[in-house]
N, C-alpha and C. Protein backbone atom coordinates (compact mmCIF):
# COMPACT_ATOMS: atom_id res chain seq x y z
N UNK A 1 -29.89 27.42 -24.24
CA UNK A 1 -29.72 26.43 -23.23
C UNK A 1 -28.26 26.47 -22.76
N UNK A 2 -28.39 27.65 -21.81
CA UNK A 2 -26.52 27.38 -21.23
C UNK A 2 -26.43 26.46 -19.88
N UNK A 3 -25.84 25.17 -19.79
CA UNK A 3 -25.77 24.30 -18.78
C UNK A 3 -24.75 24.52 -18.21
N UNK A 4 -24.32 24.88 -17.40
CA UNK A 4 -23.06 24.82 -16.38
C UNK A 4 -22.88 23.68 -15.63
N UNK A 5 -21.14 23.36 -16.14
CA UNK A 5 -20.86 22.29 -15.80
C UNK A 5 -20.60 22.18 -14.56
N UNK A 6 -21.04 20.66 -13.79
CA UNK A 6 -20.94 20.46 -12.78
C UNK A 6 -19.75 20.74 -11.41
N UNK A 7 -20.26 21.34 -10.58
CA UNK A 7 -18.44 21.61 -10.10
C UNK A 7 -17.97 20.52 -9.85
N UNK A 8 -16.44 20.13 -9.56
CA UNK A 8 -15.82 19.34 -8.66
C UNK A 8 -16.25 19.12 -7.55
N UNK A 9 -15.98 18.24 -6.86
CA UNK A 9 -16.16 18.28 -5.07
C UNK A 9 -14.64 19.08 -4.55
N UNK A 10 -15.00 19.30 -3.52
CA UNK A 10 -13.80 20.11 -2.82
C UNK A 10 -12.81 18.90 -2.58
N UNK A 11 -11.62 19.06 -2.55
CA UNK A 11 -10.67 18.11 -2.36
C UNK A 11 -10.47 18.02 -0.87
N UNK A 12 -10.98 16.57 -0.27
CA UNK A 12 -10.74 16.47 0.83
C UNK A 12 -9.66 15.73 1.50
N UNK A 13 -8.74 15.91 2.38
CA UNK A 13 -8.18 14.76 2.86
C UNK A 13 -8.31 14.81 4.61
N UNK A 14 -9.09 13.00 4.41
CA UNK A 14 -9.59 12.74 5.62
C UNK A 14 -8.62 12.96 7.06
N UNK A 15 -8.69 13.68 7.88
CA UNK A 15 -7.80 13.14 9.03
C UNK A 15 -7.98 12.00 9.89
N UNK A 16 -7.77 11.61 10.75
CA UNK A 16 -7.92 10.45 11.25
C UNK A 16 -9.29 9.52 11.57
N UNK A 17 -9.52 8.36 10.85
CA UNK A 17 -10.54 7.75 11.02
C UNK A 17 -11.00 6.84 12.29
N UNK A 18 -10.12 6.98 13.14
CA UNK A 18 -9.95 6.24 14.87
C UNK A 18 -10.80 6.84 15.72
N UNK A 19 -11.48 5.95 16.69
CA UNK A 19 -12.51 6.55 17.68
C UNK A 19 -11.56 6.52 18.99
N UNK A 20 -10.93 6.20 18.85
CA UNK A 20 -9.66 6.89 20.22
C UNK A 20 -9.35 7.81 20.42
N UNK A 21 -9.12 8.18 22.00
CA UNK A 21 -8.92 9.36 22.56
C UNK A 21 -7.66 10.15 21.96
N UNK A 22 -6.91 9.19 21.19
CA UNK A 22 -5.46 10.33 20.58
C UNK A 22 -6.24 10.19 18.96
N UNK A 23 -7.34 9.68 18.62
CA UNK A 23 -7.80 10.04 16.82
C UNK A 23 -8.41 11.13 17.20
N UNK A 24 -8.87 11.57 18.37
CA UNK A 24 -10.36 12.39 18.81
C UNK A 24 -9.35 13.82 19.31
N UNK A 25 -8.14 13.53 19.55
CA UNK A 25 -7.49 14.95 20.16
C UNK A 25 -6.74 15.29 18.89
N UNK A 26 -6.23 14.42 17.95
CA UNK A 26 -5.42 14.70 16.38
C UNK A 26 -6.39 15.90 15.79
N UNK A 27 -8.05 14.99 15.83
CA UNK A 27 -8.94 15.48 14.71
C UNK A 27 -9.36 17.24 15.23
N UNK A 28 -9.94 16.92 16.56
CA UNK A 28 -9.81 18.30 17.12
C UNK A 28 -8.21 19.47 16.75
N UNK A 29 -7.50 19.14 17.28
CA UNK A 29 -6.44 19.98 16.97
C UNK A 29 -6.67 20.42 14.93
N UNK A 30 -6.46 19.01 14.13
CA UNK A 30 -6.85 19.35 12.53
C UNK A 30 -7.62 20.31 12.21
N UNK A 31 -8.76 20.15 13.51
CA UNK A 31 -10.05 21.15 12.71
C UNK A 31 -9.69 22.72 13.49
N UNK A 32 -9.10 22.53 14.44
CA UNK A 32 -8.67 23.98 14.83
C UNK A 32 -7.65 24.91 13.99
N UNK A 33 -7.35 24.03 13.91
CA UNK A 33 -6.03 24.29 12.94
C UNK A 33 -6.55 25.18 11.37
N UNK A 34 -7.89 24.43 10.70
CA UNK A 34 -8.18 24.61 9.47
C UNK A 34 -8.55 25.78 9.72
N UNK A 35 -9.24 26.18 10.22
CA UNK A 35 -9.78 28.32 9.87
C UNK A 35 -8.23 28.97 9.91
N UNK A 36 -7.29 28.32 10.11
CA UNK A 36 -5.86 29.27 10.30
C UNK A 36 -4.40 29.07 8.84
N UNK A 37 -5.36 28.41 7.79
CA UNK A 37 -4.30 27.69 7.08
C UNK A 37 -4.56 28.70 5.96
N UNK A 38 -3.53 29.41 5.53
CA UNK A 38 -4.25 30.53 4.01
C UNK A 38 -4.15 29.70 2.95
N UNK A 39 -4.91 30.49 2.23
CA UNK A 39 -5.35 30.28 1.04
C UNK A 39 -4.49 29.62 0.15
N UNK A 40 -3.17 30.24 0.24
CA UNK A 40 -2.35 29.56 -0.64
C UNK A 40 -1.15 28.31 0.04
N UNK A 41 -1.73 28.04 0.98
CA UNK A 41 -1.42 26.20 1.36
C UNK A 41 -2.52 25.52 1.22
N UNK A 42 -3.42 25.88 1.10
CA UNK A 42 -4.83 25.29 1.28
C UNK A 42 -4.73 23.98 0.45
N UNK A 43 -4.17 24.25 -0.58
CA UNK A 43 -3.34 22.74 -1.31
C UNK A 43 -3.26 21.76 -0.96
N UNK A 44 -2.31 22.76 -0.31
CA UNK A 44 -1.03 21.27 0.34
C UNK A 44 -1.79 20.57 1.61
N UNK A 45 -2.18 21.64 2.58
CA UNK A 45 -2.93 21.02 3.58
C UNK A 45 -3.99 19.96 2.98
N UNK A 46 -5.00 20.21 2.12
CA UNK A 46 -5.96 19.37 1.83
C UNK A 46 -5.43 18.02 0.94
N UNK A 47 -4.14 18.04 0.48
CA UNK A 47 -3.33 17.01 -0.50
C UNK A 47 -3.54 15.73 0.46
N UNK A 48 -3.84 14.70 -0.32
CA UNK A 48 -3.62 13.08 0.31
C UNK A 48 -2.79 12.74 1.14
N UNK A 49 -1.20 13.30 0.85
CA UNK A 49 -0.26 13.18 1.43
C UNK A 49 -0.12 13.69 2.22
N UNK A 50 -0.87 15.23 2.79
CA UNK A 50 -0.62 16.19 3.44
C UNK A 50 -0.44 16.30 4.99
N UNK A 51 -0.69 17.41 5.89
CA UNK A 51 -0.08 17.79 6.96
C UNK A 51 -1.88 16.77 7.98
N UNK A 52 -2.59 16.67 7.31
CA UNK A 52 -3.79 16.30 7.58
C UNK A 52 -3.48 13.96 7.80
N UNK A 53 -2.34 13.79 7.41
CA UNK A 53 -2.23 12.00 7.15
C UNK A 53 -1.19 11.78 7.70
N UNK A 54 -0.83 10.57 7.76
CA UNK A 54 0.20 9.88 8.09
C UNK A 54 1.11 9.65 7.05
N UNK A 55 0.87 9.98 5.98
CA UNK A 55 1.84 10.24 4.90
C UNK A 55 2.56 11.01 4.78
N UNK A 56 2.23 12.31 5.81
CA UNK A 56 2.94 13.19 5.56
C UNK A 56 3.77 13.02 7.37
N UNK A 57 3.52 12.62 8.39
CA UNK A 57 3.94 12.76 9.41
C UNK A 57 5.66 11.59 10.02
N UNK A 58 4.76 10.71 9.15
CA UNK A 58 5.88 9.43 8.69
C UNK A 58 6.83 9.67 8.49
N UNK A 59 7.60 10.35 7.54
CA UNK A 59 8.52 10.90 6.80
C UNK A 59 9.00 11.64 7.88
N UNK A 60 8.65 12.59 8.03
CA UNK A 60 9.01 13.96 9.20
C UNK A 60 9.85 13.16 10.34
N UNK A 61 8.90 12.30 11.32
CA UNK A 61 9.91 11.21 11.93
C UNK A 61 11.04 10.76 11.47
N UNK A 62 10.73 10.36 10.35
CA UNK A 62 11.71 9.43 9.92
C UNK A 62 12.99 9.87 9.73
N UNK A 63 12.90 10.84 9.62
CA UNK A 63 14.42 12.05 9.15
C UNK A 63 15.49 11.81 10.40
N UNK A 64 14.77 11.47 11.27
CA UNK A 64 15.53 11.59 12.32
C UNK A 64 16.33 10.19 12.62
N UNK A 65 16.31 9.50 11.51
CA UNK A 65 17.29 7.89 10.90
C UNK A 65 18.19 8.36 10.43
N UNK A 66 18.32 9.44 9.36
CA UNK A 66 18.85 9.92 8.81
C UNK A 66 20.10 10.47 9.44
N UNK A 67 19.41 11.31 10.11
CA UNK A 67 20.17 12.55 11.42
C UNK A 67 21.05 11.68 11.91
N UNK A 68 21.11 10.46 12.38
CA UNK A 68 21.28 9.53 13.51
C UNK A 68 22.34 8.78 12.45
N UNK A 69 22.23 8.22 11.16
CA UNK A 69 23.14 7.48 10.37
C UNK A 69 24.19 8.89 10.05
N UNK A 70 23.81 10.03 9.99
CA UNK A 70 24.64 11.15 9.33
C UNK A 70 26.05 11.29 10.86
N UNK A 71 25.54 11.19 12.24
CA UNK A 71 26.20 11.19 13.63
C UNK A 71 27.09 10.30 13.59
N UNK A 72 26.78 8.85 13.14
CA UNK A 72 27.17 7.75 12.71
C UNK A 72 28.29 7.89 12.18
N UNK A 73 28.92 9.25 11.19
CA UNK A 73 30.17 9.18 10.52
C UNK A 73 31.29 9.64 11.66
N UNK A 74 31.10 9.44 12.34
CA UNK A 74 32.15 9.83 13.25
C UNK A 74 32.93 9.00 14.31
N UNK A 75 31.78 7.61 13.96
CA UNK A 75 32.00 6.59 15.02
C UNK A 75 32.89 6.23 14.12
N UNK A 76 33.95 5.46 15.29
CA UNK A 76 35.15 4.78 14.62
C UNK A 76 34.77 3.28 13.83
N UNK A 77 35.23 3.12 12.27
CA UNK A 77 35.04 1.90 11.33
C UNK A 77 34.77 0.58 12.23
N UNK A 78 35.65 0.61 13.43
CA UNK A 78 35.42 -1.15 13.98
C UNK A 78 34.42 -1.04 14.78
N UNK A 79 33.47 0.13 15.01
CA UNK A 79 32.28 -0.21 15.84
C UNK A 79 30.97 0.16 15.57
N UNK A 80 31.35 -0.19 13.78
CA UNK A 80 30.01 -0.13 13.55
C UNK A 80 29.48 -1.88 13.12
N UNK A 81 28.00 -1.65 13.13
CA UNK A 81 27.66 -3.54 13.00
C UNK A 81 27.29 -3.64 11.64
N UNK A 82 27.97 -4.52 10.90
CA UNK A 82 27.45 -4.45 9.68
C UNK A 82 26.03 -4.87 9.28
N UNK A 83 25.27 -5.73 9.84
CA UNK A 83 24.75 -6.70 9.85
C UNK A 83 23.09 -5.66 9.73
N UNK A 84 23.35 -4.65 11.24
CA UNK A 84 22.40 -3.69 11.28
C UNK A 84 22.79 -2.81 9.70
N UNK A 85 23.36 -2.19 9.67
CA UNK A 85 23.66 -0.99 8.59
C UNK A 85 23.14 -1.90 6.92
N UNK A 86 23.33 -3.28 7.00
CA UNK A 86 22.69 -3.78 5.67
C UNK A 86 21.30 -4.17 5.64
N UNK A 87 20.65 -4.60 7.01
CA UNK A 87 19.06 -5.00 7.45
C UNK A 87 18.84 -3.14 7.26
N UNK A 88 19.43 -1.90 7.74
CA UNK A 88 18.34 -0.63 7.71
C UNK A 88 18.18 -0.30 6.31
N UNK A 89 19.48 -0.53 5.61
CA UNK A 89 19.85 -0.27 4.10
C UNK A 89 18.99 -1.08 3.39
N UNK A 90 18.81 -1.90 3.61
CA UNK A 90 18.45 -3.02 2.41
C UNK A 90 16.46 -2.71 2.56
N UNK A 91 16.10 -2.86 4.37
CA UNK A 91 14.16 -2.23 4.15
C UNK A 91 14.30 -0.75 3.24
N UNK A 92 15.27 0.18 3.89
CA UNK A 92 14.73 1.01 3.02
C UNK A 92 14.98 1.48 1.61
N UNK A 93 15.26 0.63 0.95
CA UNK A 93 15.70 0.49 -0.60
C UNK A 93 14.16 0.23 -0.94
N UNK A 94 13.96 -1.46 -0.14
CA UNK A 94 12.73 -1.88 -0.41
C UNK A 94 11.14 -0.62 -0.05
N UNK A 95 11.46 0.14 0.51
CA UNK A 95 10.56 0.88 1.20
C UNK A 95 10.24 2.24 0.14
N UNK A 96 11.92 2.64 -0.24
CA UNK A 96 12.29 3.40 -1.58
C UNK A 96 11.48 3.25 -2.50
N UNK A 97 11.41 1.98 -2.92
CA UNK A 97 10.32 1.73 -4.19
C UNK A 97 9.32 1.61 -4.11
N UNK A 98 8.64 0.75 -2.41
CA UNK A 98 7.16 1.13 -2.50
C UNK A 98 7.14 2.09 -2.21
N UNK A 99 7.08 3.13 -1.78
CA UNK A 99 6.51 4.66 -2.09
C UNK A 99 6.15 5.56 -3.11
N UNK A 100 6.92 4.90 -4.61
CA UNK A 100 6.40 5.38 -5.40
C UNK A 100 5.21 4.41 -6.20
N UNK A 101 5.12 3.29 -5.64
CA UNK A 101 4.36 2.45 -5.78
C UNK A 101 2.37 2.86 -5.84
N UNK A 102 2.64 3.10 -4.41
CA UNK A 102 1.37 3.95 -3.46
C UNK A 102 0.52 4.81 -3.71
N UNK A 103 -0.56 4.53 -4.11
CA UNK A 103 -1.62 6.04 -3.90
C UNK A 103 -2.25 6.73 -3.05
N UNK A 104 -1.87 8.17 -2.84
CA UNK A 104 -0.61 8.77 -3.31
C UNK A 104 0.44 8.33 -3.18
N UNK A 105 1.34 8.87 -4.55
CA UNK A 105 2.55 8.71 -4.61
C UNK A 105 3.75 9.69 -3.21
N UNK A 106 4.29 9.07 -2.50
CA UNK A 106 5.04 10.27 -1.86
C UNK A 106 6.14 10.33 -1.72
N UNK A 107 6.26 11.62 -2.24
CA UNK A 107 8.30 11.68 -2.58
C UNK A 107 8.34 12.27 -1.44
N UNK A 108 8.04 12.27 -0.40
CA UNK A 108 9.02 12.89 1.13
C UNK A 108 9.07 11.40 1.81
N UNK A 109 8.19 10.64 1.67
CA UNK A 109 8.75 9.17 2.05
C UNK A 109 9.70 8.33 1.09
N UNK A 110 9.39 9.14 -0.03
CA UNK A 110 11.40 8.23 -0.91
C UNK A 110 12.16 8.81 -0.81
N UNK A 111 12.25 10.16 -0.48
CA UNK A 111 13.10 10.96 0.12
C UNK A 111 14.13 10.51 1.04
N UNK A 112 12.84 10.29 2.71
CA UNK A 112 13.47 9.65 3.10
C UNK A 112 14.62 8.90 3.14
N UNK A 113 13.51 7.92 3.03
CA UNK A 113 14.37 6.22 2.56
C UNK A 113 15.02 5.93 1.79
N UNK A 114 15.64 6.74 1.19
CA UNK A 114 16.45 6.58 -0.35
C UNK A 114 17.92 7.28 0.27
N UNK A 115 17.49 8.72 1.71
CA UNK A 115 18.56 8.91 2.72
C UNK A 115 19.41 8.42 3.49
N UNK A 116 18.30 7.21 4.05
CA UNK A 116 18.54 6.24 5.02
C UNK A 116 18.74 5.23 4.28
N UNK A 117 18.70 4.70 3.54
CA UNK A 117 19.53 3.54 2.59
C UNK A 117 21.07 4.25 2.01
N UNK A 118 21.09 5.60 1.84
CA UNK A 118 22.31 5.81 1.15
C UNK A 118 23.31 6.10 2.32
N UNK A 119 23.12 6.69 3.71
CA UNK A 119 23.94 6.49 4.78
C UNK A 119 24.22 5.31 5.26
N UNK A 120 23.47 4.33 5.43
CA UNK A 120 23.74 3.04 5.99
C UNK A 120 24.61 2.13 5.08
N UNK A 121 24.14 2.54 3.81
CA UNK A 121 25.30 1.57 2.89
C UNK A 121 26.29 2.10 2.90
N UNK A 122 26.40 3.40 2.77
CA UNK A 122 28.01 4.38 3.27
C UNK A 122 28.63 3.34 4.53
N UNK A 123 27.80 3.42 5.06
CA UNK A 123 28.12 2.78 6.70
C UNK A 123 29.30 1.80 6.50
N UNK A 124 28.26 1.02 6.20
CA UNK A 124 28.61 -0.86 5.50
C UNK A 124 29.86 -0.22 4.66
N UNK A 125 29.98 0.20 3.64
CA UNK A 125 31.29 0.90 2.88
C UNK A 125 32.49 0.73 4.09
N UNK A 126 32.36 1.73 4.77
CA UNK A 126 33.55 2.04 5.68
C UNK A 126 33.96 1.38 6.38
N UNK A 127 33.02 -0.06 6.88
CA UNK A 127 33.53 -0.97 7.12
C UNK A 127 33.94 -2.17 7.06
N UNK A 128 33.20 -2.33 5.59
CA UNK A 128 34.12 -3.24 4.82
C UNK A 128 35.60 -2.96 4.30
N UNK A 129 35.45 -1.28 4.11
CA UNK A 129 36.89 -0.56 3.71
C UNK A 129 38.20 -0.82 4.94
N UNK A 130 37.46 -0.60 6.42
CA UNK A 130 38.53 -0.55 7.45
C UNK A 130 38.99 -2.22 7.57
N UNK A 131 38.10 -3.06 7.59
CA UNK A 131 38.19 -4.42 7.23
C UNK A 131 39.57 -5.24 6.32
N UNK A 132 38.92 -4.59 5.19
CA UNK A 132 39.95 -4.93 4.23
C UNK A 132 41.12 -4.13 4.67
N UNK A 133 41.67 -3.37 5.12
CA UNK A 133 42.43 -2.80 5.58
C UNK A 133 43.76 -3.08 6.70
N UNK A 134 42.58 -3.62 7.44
CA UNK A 134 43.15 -4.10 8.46
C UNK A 134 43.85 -6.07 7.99
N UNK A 135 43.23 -6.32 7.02
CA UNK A 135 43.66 -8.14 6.60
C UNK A 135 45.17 -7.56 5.88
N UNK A 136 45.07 -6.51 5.08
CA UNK A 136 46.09 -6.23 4.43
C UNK A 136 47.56 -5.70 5.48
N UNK A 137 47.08 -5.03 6.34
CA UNK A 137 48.24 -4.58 7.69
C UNK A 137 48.79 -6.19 7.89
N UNK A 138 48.05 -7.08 8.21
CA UNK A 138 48.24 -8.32 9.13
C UNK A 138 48.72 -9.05 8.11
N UNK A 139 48.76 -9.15 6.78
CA UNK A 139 49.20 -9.80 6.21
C UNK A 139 50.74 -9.29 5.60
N UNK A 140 51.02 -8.13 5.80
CA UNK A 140 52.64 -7.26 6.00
C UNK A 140 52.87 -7.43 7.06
N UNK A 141 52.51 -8.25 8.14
CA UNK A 141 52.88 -8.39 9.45
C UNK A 141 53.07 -7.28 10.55
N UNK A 142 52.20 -6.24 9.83
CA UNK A 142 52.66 -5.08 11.13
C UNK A 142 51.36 -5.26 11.77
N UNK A 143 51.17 -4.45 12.98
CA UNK A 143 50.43 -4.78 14.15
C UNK A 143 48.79 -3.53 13.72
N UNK A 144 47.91 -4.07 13.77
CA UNK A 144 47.07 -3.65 13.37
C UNK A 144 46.36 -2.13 14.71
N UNK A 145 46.48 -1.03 14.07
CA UNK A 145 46.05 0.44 15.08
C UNK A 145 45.02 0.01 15.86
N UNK A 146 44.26 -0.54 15.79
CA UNK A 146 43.09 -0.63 16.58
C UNK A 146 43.20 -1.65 17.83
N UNK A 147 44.34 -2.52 17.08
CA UNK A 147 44.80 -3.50 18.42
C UNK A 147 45.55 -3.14 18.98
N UNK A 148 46.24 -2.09 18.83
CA UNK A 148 47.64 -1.37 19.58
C UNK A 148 47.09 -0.21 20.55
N UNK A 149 45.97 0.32 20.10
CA UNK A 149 45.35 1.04 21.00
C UNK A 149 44.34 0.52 21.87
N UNK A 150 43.96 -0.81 21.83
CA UNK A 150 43.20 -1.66 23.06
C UNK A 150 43.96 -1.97 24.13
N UNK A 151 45.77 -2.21 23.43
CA UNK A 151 46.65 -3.00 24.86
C UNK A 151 46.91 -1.78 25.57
């Protein structure tokens, strides 16, 4: 009596479940796409997180916070807002941890956000640094650079 064990199911990950004209042009493009994916992504493509979800597309966007806080180092200390740089810092800390929270787990969305929390608090850094900086000029009584180059 040799029984062979049952196979697995194939690992699927759903693409878009929307009856809209952009779920209906995603899913088309997905399925065109699948006769062209080899064998050895076949993985990754079919993974929860994958090129097939919004788990995986999320992230990809998102980089471009990143890109944008990394441009950011060049702007001069008194014109950045603190207020923004601790509200982007502070969701994506919070955002940081739910992701590993989540099933699936996805490290290209803590990736992310763990990017974009560590530039923006840089941010906030530099200008609490130019800040303090500037109380300390004014309190030696010399004339503070940033006001000498406005008159």
């Amino acid at each position: 009596m040799s029984a062979t064990p049952p196979t697995p199911p194939a690992p699927t990950a759903a693409a878009s479940a929307g009856k809209g004209l952009h779920s209906r042009a995603y899913n088309g493009l997905i399925q065109a796409c699948d006769k062209y994916v080899p064998p050895k992504m076949r993985p990754l493509w079919m993974h929860p997180a994958g090129p097939k979800t919004i788990f995986f597309w999320a992230p990809i966007v998102k980089w471009s916070l990143v890109i944008a806080g990394l441009s950011d180092l060049t702007r001069p200390a008194d014109k950045i807002s603190p207020n923004g740089c601790l509200a982007l810092g502070a969701t994506n800390l919070i955002w940081t941890r739910y992701s590993l929270v989540i099933i699936p787990k996805n490290y290209s969305l803590f990736a992310v956000n763990l990017f974009v929390s560590l530039t923006q608090l840089f941010q906030l850094g530099r200008y609490y640094n130019y800040q303090w900086e500037q109380s300390k000029l004014e309190k030696n009584g010399e004339q503070c650079p940033a006001i000498e180059a406005s008159l």
